[in-house]
PDB file of N, CA and C in Angstrom:
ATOM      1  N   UNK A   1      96.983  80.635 126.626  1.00  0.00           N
ATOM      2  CA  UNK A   1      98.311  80.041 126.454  1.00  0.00           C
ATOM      3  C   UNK A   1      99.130  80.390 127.691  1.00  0.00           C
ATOM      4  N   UNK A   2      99.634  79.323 128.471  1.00  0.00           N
ATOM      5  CA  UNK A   2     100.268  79.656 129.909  1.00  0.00           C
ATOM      6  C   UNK A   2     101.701  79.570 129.456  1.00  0.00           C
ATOM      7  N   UNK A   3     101.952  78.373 128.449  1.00  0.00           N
ATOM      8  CA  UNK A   3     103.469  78.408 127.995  1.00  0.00           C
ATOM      9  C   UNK A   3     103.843  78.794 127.036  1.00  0.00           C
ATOM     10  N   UNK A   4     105.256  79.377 126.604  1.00  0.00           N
ATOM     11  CA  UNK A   4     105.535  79.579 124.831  1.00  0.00           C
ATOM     12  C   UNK A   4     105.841  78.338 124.698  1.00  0.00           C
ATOM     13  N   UNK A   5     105.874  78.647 123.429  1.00  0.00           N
ATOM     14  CA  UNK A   5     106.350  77.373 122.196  1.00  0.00           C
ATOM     15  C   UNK A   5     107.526  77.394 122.060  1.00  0.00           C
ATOM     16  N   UNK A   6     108.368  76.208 122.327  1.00  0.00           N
ATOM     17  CA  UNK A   6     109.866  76.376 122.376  1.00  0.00           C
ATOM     18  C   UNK A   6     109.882  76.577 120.957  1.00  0.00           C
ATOM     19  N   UNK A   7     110.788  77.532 120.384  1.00  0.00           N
ATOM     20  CA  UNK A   7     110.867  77.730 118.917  1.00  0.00           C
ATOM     21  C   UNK A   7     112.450  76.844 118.564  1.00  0.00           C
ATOM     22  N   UNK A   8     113.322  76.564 119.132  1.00  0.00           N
ATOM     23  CA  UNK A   8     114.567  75.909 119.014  1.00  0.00           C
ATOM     24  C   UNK A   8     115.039  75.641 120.456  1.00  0.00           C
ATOM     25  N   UNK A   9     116.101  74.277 119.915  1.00  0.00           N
ATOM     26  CA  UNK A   9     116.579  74.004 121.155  1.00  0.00           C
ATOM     27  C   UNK A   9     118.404  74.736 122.012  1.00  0.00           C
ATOM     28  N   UNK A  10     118.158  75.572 120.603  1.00  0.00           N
ATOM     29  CA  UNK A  10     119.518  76.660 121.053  1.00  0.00           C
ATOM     30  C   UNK A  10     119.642  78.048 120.821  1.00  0.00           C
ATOM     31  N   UNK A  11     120.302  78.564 121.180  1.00  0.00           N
ATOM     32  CA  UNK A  11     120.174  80.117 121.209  1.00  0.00           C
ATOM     33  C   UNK A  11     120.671  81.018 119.486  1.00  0.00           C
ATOM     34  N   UNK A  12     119.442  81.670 119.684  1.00  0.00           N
ATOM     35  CA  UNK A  12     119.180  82.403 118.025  1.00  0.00           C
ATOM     36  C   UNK A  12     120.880  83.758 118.379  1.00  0.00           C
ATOM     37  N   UNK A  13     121.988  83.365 117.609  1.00  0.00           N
ATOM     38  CA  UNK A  13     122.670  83.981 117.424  1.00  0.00           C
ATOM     39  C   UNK A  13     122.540  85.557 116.973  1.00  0.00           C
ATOM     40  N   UNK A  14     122.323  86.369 117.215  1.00  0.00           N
ATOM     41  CA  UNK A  14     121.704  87.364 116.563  1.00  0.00           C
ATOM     42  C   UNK A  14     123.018  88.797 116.682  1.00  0.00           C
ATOM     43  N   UNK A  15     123.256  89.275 115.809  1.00  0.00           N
ATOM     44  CA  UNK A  15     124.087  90.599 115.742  1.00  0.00           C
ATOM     45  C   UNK A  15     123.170  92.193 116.002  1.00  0.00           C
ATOM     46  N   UNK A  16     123.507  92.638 116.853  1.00  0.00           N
ATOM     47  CA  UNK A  16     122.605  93.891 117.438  1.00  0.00           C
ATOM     48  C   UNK A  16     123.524  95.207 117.010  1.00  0.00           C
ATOM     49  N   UNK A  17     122.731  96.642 117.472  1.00  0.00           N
ATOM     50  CA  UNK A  17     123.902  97.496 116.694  1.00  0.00           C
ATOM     51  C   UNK A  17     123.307  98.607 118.162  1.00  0.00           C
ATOM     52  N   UNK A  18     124.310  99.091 118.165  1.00  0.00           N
ATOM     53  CA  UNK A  18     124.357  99.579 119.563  1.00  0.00           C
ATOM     54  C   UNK A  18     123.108 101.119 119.433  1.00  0.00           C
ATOM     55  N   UNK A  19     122.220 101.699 120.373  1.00  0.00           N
ATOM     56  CA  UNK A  19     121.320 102.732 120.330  1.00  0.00           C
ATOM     57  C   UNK A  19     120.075 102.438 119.373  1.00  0.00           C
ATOM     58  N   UNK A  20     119.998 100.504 119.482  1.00  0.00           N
ATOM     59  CA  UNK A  20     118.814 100.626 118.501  1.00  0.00           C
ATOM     60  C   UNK A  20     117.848  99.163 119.941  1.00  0.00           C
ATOM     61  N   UNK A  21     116.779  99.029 119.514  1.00  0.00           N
ATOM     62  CA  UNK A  21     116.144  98.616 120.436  1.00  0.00           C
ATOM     63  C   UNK A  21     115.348  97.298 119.722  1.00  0.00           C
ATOM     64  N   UNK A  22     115.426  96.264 120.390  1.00  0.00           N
ATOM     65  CA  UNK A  22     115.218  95.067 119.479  1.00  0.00           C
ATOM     66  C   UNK A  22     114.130  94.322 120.154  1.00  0.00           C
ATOM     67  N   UNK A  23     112.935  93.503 119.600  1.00  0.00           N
ATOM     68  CA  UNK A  23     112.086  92.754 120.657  1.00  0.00           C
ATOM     69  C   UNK A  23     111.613  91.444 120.464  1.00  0.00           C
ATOM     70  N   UNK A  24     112.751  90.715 121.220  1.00  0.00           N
ATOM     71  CA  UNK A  24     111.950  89.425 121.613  1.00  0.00           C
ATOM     72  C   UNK A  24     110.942  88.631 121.589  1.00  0.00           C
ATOM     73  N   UNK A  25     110.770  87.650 120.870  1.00  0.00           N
ATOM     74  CA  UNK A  25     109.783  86.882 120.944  1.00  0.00           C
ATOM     75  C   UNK A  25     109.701  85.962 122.224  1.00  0.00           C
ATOM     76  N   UNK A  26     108.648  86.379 123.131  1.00  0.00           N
ATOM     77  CA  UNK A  26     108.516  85.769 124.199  1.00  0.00           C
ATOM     78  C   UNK A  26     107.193  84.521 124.139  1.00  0.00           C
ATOM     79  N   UNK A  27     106.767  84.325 123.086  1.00  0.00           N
ATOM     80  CA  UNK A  27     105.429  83.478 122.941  1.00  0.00           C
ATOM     81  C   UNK A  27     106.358  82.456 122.381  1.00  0.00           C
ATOM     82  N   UNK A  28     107.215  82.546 121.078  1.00  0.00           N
ATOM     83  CA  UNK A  28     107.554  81.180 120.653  1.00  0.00           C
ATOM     84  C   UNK A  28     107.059  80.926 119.012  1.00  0.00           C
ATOM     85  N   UNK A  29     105.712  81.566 118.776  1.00  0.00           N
ATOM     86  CA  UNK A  29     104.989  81.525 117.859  1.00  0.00           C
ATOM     87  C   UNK A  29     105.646  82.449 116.208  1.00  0.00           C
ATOM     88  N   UNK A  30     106.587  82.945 116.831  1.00  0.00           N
ATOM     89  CA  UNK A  30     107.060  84.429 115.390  1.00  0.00           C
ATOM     90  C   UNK A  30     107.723  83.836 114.110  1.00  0.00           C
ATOM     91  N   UNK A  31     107.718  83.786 113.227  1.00  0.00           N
ATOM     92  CA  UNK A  31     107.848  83.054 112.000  1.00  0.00           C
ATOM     93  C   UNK A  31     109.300  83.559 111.865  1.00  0.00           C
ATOM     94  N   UNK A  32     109.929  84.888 112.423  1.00  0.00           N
ATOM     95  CA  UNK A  32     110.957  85.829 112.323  1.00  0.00           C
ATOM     96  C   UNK A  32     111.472  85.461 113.450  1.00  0.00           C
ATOM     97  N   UNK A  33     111.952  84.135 114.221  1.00  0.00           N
ATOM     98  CA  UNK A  33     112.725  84.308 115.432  1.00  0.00           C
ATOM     99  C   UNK A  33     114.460  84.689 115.003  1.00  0.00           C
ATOM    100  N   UNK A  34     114.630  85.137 116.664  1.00  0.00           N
ATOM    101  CA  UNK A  34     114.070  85.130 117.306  1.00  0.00           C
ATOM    102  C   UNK A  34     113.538  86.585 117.699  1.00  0.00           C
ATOM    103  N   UNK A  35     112.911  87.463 116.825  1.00  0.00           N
ATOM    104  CA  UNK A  35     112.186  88.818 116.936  1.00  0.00           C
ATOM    105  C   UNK A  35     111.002  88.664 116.848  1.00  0.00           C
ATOM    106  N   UNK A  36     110.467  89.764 117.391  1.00  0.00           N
ATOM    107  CA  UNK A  36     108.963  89.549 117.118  1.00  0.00           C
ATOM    108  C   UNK A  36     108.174  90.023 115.790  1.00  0.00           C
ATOM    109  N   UNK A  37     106.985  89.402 115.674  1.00  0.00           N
ATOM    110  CA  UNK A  37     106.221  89.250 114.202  1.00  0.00           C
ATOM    111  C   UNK A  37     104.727  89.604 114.652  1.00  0.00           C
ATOM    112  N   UNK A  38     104.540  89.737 115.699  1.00  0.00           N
ATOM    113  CA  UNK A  38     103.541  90.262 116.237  1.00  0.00           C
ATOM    114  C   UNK A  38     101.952  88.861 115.948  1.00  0.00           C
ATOM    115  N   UNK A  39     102.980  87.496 116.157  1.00  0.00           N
ATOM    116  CA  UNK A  39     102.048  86.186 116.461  1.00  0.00           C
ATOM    117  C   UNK A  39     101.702  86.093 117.633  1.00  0.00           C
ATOM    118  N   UNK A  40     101.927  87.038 118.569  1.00  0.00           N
ATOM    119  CA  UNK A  40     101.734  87.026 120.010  1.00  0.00           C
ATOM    120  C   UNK A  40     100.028  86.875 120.064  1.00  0.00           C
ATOM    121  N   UNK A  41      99.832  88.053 119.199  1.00  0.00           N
ATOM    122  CA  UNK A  41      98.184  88.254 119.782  1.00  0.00           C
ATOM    123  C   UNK A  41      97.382  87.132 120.009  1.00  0.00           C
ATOM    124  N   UNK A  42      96.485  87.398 121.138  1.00  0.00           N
ATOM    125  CA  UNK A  42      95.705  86.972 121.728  1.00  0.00           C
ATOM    126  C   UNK A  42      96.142  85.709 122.218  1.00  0.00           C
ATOM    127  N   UNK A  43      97.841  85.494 122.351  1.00  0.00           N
ATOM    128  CA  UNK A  43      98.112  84.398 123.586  1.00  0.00           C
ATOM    129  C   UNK A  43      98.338  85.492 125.275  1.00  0.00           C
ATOM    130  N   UNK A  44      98.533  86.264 125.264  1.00  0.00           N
ATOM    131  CA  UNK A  44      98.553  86.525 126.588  1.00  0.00           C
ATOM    132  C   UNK A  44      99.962  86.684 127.095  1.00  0.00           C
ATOM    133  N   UNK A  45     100.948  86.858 125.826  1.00  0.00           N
ATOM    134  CA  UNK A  45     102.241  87.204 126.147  1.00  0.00           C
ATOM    135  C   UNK A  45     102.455  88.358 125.345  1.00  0.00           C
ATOM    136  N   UNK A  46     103.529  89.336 125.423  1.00  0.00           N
ATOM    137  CA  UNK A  46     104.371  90.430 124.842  1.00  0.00           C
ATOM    138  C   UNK A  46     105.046  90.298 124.660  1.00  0.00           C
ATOM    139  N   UNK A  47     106.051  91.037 123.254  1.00  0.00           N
ATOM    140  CA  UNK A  47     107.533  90.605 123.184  1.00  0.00           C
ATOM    141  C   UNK A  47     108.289  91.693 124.010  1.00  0.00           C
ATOM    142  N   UNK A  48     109.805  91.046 124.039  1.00  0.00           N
ATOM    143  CA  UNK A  48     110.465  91.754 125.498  1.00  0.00           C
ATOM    144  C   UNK A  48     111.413  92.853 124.640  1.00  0.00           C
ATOM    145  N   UNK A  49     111.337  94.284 124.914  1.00  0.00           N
ATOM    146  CA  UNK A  49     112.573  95.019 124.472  1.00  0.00           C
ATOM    147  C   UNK A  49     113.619  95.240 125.096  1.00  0.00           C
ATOM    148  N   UNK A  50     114.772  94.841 123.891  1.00  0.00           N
ATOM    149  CA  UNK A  50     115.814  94.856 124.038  1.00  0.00           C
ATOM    150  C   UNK A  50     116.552  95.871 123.755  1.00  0.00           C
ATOM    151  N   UNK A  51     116.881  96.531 124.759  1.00  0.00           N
ATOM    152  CA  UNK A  51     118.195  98.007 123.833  1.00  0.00           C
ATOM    153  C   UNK A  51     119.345  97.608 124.012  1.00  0.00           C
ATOM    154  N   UNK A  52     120.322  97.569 122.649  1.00  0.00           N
ATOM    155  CA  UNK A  52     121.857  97.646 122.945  1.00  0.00           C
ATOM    156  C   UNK A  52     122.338  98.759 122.902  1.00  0.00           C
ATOM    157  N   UNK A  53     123.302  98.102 124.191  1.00  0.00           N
ATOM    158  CA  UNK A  53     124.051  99.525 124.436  1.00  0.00           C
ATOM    159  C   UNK A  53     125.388  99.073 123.101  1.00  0.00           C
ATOM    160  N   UNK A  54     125.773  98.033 123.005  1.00  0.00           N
ATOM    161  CA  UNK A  54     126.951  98.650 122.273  1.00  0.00           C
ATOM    162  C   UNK A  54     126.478  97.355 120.905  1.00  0.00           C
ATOM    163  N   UNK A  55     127.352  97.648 119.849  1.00  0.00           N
ATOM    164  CA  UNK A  55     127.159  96.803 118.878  1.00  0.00           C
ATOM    165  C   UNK A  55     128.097  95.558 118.906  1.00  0.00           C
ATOM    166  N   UNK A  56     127.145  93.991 119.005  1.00  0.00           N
ATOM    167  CA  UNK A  56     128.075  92.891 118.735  1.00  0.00           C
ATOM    168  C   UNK A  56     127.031  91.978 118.823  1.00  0.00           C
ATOM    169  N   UNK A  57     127.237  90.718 119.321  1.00  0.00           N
ATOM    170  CA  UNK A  57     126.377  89.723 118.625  1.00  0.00           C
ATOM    171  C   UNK A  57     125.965  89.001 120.355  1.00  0.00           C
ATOM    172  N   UNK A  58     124.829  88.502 120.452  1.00  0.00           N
ATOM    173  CA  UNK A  58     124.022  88.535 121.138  1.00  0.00           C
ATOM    174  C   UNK A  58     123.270  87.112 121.244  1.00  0.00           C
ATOM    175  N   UNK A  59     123.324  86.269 122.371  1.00  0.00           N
ATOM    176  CA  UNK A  59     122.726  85.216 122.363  1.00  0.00           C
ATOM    177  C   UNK A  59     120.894  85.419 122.538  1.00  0.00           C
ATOM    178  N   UNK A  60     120.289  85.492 121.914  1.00  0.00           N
ATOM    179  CA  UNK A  60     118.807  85.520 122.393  1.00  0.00           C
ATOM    180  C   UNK A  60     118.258  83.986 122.528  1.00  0.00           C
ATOM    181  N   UNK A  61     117.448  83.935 123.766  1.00  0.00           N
ATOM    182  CA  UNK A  61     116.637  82.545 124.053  1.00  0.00           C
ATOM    183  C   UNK A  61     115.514  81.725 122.969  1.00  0.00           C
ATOM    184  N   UNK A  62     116.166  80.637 122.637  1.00  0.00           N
ATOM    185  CA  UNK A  62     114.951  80.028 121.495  1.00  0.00           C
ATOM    186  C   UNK A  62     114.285  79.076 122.611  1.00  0.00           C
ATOM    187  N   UNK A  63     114.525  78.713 123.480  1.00  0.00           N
ATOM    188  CA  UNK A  63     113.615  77.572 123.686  1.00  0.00           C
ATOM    189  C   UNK A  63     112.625  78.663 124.904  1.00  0.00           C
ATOM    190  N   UNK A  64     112.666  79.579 124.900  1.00  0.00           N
ATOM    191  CA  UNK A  64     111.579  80.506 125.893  1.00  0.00           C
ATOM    192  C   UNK A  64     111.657  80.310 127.196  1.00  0.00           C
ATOM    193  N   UNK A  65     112.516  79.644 127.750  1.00  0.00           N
ATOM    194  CA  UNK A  65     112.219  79.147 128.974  1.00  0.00           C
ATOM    195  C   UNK A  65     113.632  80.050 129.857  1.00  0.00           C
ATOM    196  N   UNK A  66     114.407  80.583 129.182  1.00  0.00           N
ATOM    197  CA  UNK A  66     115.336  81.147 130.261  1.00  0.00           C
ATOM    198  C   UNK A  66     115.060  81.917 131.585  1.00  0.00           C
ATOM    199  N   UNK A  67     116.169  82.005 132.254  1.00  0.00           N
ATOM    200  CA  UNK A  67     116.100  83.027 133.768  1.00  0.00           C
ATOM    201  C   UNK A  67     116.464  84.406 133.581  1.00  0.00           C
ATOM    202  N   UNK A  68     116.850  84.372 132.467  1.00  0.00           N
ATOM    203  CA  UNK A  68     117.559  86.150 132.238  1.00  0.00           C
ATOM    204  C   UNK A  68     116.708  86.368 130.482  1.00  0.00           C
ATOM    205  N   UNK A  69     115.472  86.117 130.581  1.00  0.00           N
ATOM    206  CA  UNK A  69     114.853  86.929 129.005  1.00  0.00           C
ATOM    207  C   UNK A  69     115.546  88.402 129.330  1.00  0.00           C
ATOM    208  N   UNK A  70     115.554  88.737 128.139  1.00  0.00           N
ATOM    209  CA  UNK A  70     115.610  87.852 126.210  1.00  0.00           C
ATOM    210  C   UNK A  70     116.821  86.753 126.597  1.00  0.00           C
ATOM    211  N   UNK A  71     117.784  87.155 126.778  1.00  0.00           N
ATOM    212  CA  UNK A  71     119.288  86.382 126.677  1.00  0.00           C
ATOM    213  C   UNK A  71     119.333  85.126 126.992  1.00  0.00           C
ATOM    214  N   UNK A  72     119.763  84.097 126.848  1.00  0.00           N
ATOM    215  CA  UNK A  72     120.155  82.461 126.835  1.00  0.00           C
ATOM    216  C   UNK A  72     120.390  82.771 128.299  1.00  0.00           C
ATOM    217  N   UNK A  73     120.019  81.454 129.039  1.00  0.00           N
ATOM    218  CA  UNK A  73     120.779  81.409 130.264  1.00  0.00           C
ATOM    219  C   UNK A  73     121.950  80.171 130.124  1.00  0.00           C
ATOM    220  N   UNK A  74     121.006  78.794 128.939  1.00  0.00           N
ATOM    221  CA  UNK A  74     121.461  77.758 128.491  1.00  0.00           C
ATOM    222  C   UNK A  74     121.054  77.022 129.565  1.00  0.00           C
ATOM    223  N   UNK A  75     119.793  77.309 130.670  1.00  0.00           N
ATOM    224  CA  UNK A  75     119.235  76.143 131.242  1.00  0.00           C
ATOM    225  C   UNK A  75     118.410  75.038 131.247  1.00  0.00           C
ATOM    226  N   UNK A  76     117.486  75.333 130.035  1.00  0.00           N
ATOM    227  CA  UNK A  76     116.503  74.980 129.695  1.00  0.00           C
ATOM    228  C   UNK A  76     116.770  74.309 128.020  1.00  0.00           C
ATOM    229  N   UNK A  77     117.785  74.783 127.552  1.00  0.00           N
ATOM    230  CA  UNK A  77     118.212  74.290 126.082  1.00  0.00           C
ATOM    231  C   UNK A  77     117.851  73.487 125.653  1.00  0.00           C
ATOM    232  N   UNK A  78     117.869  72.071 125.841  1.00  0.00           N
ATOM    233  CA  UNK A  78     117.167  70.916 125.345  1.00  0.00           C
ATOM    234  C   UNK A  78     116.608  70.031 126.113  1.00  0.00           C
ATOM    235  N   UNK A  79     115.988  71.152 127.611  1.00  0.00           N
ATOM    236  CA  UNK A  79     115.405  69.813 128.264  1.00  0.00           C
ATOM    237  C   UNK A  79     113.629  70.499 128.629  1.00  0.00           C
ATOM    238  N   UNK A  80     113.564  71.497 128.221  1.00  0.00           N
ATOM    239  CA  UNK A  80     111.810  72.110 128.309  1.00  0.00           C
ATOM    240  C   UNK A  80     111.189  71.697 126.600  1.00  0.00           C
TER     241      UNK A  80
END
């Protein structure tokens, strides 16, 4: 698998809590986006950890394709 699976075409709103460490679904495949579920295996991707530093709410990338993983860049949103 060279690409993820866009899982949505907008960013998984997600609320984080600050000193805890969160991980990304970077394949596309996680039934739990946008965290990981550990559907990665045996595509050849890892999910990405995330630590917050402080507690609030957090754009994470659904369509997989951003410039700044985990976080939305909003470049790729509805056109990958």
């Amino acid at each position: 698998m060279d690409k993820p699976v866009k899982a949505s075409n907008t960013p998984y709103v997600t609320p984080v809590e600050a000193g805890k460490s969160y991980y990304w679904c970077a394949c596309g495949r996680s039934k739990k986006q946008p965290l990981c579920d550990g559907s990665h295996a045996g595509t050849g991707f890892t999910p990405l950890k995330y630590d917050a530093k402080e507690t609030k709410s957090v754009d994470f990338c659904g369509c997989k394709q951003t410039k700044t993983p985990p976080l939305c860049d909003k470049s790729a949103c509805s056109t990958s």
